[in-house]
N, C-alpha and C. Protein backbone atom coordinates (compact mmCIF):
# COMPACT_ATOMS: atom_id res chain seq x y z
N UNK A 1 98.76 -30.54 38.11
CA UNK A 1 98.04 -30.24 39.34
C UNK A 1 98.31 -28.79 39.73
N UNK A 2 97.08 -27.84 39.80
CA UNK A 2 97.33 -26.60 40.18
C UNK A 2 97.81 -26.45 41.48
N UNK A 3 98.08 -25.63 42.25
CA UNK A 3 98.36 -24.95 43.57
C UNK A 3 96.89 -24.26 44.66
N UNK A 4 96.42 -24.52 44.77
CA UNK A 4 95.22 -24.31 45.93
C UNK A 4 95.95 -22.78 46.95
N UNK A 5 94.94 -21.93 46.70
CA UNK A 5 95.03 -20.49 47.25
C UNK A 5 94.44 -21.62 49.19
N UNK A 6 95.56 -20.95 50.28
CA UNK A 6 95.09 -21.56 50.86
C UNK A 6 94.66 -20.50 52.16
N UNK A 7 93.68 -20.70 52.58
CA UNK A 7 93.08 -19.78 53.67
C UNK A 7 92.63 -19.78 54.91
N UNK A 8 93.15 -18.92 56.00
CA UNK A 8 91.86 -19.07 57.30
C UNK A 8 90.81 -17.93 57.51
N UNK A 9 89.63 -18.35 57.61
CA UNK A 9 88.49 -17.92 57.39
C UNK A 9 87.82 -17.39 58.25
N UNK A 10 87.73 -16.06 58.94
CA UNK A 10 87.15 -15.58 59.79
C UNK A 10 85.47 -15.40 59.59
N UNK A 11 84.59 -15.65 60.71
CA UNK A 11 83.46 -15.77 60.10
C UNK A 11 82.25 -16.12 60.95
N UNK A 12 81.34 -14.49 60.82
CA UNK A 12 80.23 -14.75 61.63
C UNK A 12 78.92 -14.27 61.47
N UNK A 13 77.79 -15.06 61.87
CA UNK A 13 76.62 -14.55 61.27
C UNK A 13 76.50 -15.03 60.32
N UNK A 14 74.74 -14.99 59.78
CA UNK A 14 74.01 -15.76 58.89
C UNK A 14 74.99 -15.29 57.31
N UNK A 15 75.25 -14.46 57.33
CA UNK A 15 76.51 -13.98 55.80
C UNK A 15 77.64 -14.31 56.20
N UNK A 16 78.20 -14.89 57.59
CA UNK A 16 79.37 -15.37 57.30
C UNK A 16 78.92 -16.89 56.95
N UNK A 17 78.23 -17.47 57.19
CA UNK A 17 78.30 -19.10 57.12
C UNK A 17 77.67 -19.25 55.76
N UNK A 18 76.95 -18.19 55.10
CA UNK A 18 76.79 -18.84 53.52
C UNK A 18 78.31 -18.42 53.07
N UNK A 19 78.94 -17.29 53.22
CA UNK A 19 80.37 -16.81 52.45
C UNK A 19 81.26 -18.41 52.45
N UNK A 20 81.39 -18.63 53.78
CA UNK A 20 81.99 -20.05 54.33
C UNK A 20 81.44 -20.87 53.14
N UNK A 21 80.09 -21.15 53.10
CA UNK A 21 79.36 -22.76 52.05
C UNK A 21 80.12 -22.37 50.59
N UNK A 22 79.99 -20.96 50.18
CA UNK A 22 80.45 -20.96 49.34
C UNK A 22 81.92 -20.99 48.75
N UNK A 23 82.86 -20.61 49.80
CA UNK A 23 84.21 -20.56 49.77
C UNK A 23 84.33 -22.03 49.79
N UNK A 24 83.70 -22.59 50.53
CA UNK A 24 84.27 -24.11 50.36
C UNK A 24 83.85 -25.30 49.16
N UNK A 25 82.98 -24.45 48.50
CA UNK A 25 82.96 -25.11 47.22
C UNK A 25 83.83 -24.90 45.69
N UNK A 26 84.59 -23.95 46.39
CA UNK A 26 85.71 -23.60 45.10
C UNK A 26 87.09 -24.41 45.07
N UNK A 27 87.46 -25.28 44.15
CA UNK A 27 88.40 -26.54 44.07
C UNK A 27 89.80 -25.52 43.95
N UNK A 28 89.66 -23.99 44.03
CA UNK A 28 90.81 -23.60 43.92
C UNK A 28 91.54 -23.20 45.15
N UNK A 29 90.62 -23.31 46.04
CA UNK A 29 90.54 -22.94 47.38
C UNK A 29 90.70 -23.70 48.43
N UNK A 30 91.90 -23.56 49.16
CA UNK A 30 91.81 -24.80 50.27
C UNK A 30 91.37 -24.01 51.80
N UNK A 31 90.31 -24.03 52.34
CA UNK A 31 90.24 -23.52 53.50
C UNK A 31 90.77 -24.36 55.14
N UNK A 32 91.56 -24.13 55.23
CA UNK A 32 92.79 -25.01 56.36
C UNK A 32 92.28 -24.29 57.90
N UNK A 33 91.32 -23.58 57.76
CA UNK A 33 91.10 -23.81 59.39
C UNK A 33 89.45 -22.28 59.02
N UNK A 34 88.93 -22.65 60.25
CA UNK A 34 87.69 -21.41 60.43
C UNK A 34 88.01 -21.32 61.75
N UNK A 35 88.13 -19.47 62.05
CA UNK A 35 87.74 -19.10 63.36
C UNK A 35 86.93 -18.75 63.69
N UNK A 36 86.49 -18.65 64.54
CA UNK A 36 84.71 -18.31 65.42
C UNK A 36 84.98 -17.20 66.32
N UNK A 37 84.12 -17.13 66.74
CA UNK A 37 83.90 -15.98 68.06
C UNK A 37 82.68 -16.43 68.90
N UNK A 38 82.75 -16.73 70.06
CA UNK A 38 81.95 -16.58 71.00
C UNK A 38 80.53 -16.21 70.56
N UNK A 39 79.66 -16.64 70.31
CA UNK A 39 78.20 -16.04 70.24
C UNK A 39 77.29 -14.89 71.35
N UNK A 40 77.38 -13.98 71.03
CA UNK A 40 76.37 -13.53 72.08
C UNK A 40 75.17 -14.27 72.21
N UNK A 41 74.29 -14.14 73.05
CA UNK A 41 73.34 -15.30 73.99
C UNK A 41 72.20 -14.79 72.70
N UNK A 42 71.96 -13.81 71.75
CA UNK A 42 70.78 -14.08 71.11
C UNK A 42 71.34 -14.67 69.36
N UNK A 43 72.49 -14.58 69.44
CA UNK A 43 73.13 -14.90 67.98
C UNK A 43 72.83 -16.13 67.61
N UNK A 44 73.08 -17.16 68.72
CA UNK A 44 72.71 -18.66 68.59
C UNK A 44 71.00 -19.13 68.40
N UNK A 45 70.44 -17.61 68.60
CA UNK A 45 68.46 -17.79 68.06
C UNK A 45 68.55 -17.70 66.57
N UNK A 46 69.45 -16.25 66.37
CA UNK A 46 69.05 -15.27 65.28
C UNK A 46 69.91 -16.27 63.88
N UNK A 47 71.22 -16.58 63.77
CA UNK A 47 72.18 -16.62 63.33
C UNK A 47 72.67 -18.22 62.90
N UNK A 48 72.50 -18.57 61.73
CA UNK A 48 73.29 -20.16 61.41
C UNK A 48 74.64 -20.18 61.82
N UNK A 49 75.20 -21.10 62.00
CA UNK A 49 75.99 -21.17 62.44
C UNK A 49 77.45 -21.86 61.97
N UNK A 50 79.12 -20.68 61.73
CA UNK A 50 79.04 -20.72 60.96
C UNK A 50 80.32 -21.99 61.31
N UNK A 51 80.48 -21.99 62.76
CA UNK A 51 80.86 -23.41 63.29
C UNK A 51 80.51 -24.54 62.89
N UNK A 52 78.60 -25.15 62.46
CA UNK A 52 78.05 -26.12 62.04
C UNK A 52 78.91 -26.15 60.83
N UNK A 53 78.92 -25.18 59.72
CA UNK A 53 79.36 -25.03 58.13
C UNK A 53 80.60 -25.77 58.52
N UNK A 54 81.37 -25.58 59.26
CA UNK A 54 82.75 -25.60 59.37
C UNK A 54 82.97 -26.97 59.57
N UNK A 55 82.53 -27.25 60.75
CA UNK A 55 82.59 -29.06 60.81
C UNK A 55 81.93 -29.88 60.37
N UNK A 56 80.90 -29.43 59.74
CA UNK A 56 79.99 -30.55 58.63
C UNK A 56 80.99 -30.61 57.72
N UNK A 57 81.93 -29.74 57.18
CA UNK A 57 82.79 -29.95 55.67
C UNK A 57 83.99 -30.38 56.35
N UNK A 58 84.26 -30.50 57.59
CA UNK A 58 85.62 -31.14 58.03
C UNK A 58 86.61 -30.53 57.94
N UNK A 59 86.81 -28.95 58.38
CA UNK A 59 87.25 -27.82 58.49
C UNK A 59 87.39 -27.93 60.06
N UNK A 60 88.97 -27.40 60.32
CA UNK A 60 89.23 -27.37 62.02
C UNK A 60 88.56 -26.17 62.29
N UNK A 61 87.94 -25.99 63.63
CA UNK A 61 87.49 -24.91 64.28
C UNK A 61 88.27 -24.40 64.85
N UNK A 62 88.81 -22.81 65.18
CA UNK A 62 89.55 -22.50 66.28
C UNK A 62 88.82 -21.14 66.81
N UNK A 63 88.69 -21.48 68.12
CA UNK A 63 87.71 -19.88 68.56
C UNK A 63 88.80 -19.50 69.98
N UNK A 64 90.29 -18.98 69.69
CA UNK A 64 91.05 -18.26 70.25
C UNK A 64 90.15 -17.23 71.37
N UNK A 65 90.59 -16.54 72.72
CA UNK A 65 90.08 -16.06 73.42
C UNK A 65 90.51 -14.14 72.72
N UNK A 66 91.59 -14.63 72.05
CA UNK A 66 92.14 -12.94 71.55
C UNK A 66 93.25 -13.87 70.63
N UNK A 67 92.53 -12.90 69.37
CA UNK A 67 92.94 -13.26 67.94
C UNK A 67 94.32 -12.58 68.09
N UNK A 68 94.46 -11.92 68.57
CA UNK A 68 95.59 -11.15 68.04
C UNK A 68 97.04 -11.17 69.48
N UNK A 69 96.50 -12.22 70.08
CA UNK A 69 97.41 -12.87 71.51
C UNK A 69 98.42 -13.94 70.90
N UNK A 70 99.89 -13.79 70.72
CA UNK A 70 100.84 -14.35 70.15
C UNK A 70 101.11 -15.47 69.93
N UNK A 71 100.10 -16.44 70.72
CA UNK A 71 100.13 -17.91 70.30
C UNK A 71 99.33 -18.39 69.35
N UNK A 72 98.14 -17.40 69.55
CA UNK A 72 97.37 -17.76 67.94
C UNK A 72 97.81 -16.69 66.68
N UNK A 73 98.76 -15.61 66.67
CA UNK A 73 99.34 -15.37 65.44
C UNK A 73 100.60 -15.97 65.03
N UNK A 74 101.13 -17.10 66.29
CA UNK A 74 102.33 -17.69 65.74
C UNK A 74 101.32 -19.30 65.35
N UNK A 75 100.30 -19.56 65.49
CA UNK A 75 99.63 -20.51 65.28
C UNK A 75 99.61 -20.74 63.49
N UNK A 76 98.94 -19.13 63.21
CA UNK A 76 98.59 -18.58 62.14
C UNK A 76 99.70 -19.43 60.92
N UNK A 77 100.87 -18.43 61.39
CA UNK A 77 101.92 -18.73 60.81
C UNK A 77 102.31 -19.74 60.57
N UNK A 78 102.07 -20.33 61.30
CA UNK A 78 102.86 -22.00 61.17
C UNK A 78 102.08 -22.87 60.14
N UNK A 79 100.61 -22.19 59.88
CA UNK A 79 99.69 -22.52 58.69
C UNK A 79 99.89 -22.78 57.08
N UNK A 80 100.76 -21.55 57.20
CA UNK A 80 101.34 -21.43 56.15
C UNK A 80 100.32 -20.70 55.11
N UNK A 81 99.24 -19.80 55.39
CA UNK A 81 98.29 -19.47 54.56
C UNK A 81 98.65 -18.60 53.32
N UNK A 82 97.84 -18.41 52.61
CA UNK A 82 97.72 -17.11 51.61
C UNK A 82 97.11 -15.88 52.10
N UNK A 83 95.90 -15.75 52.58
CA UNK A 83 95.05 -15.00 52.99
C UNK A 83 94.26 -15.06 54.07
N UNK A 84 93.82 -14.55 54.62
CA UNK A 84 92.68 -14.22 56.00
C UNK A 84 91.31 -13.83 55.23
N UNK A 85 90.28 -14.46 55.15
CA UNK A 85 89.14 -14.03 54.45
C UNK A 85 88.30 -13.51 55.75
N UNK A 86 87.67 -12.38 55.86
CA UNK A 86 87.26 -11.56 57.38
C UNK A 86 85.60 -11.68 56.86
N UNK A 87 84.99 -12.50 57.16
CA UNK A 87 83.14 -11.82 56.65
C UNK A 87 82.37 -11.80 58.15
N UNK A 88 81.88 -10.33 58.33
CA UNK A 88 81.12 -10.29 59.17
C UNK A 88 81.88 -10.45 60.97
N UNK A 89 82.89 -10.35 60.95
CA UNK A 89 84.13 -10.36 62.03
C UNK A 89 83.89 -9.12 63.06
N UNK A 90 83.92 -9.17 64.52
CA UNK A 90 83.34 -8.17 65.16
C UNK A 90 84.79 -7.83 66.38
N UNK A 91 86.17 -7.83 65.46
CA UNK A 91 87.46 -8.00 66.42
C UNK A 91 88.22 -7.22 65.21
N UNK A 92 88.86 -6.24 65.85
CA UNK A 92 90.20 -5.96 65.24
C UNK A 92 91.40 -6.16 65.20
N UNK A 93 91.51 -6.49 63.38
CA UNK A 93 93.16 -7.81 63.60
C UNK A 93 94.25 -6.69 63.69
N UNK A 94 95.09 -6.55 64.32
CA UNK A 94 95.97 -5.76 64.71
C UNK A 94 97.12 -6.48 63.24
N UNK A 95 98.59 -5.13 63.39
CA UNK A 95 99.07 -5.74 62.24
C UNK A 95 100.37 -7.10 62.29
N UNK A 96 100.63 -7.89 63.39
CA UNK A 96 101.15 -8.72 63.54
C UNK A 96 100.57 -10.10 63.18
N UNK A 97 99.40 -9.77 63.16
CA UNK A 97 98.21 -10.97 62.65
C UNK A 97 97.92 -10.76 61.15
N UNK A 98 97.92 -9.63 60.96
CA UNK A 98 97.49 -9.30 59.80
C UNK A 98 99.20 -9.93 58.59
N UNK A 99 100.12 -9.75 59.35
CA UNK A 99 101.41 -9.78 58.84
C UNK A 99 101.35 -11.58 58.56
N UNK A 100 100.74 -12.51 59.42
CA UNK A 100 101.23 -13.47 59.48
C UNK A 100 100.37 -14.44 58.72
N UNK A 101 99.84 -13.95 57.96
CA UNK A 101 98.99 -14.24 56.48
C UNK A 101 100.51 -13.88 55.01
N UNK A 102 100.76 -14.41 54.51
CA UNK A 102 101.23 -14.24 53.29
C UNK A 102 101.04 -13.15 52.33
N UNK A 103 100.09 -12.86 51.85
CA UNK A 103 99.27 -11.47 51.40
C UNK A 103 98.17 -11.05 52.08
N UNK A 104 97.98 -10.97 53.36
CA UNK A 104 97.15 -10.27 54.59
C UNK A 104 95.42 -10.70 54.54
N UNK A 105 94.95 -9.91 55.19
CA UNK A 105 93.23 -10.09 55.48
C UNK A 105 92.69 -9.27 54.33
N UNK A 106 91.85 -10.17 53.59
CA UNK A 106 90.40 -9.34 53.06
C UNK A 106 89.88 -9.48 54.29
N UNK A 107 88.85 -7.92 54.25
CA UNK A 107 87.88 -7.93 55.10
C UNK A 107 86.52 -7.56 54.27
N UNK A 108 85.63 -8.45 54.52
CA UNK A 108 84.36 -7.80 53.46
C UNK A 108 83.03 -7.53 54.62
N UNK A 109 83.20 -6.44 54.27
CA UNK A 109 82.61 -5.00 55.60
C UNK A 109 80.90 -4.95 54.38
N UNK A 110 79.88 -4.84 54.94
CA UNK A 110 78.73 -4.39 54.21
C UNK A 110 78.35 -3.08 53.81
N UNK A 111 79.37 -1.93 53.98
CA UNK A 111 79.14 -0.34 53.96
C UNK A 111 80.75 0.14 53.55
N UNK A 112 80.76 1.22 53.66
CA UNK A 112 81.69 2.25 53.05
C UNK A 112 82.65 2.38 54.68
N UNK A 113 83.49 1.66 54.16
CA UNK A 113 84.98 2.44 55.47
C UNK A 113 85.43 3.42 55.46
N UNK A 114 85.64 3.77 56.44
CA UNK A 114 84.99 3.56 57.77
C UNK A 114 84.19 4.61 58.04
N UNK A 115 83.43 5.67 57.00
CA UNK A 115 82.71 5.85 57.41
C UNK A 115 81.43 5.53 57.55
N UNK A 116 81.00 3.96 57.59
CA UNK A 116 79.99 3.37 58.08
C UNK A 116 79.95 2.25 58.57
N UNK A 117 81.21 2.33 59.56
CA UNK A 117 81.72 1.01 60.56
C UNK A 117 80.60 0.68 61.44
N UNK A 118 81.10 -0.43 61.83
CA UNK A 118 80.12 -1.24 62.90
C UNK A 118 79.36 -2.12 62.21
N UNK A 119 78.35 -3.27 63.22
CA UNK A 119 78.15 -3.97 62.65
C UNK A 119 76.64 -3.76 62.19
N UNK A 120 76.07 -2.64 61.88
CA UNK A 120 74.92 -2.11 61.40
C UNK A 120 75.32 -0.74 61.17
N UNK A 121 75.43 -1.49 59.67
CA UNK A 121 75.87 0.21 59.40
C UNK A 121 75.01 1.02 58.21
């Protein structure tokens, strides 16, 4: 029996919730929790959702008020993860959060850092 890379999954917008379908179809991969963010009022027109992905596959939701507020990076921790997978994330993980991942956050940004930050870049 192999060892399962295990992850929490940051993730928003119509490319975060396919990244999500697809992360959760890899048997090497255990995804142990998805965080959300608040929708702005036109995201929930524009945007699948990547909350639905999350609890249709029976994945805990957690949508913290501030990711980087000490009860959800000692939350983190207590997870026991490998990695932070970041797609489409509109918050910066400071490095105490970033620390409390095992080998830290991918972030998969659609442009060249930072000089073409933001979320239209």
């Amino acid at each position: 029996m192999s060892v399962k890379t295990r992850v929490i999954y940051y993730g928003n917008q119509n490319v975060g919730a396919a990244c999500l379908q697809e992360l959760l179809s890899h048997q090497a991969i255990e995804v142990v929790g998805v965080v959300v963010l608040d929708p702005f009022p036109d995201e929930t027109l524009k945007y699948r959702s990547v909350r639905q992905v999350a609890e249709s596959a029976g994945v805990p939701v957690h949508a913290p008020g501030n990711i980087n507020d000490e009860t959800f990076v000692s939350f983190v921790r207590e997870q026991d993860v490998d990695y932070g997978l970041s797609v489409a994330w509109r918050k910066i993980f400071k490095p105490p959060l970033i620390r409390a991942h095992k080998k830290g956050i991918l972030n998969f940004h659609g442009a060249y850092l930072p000089h073409y930050r933001g979320a239209n870049p």
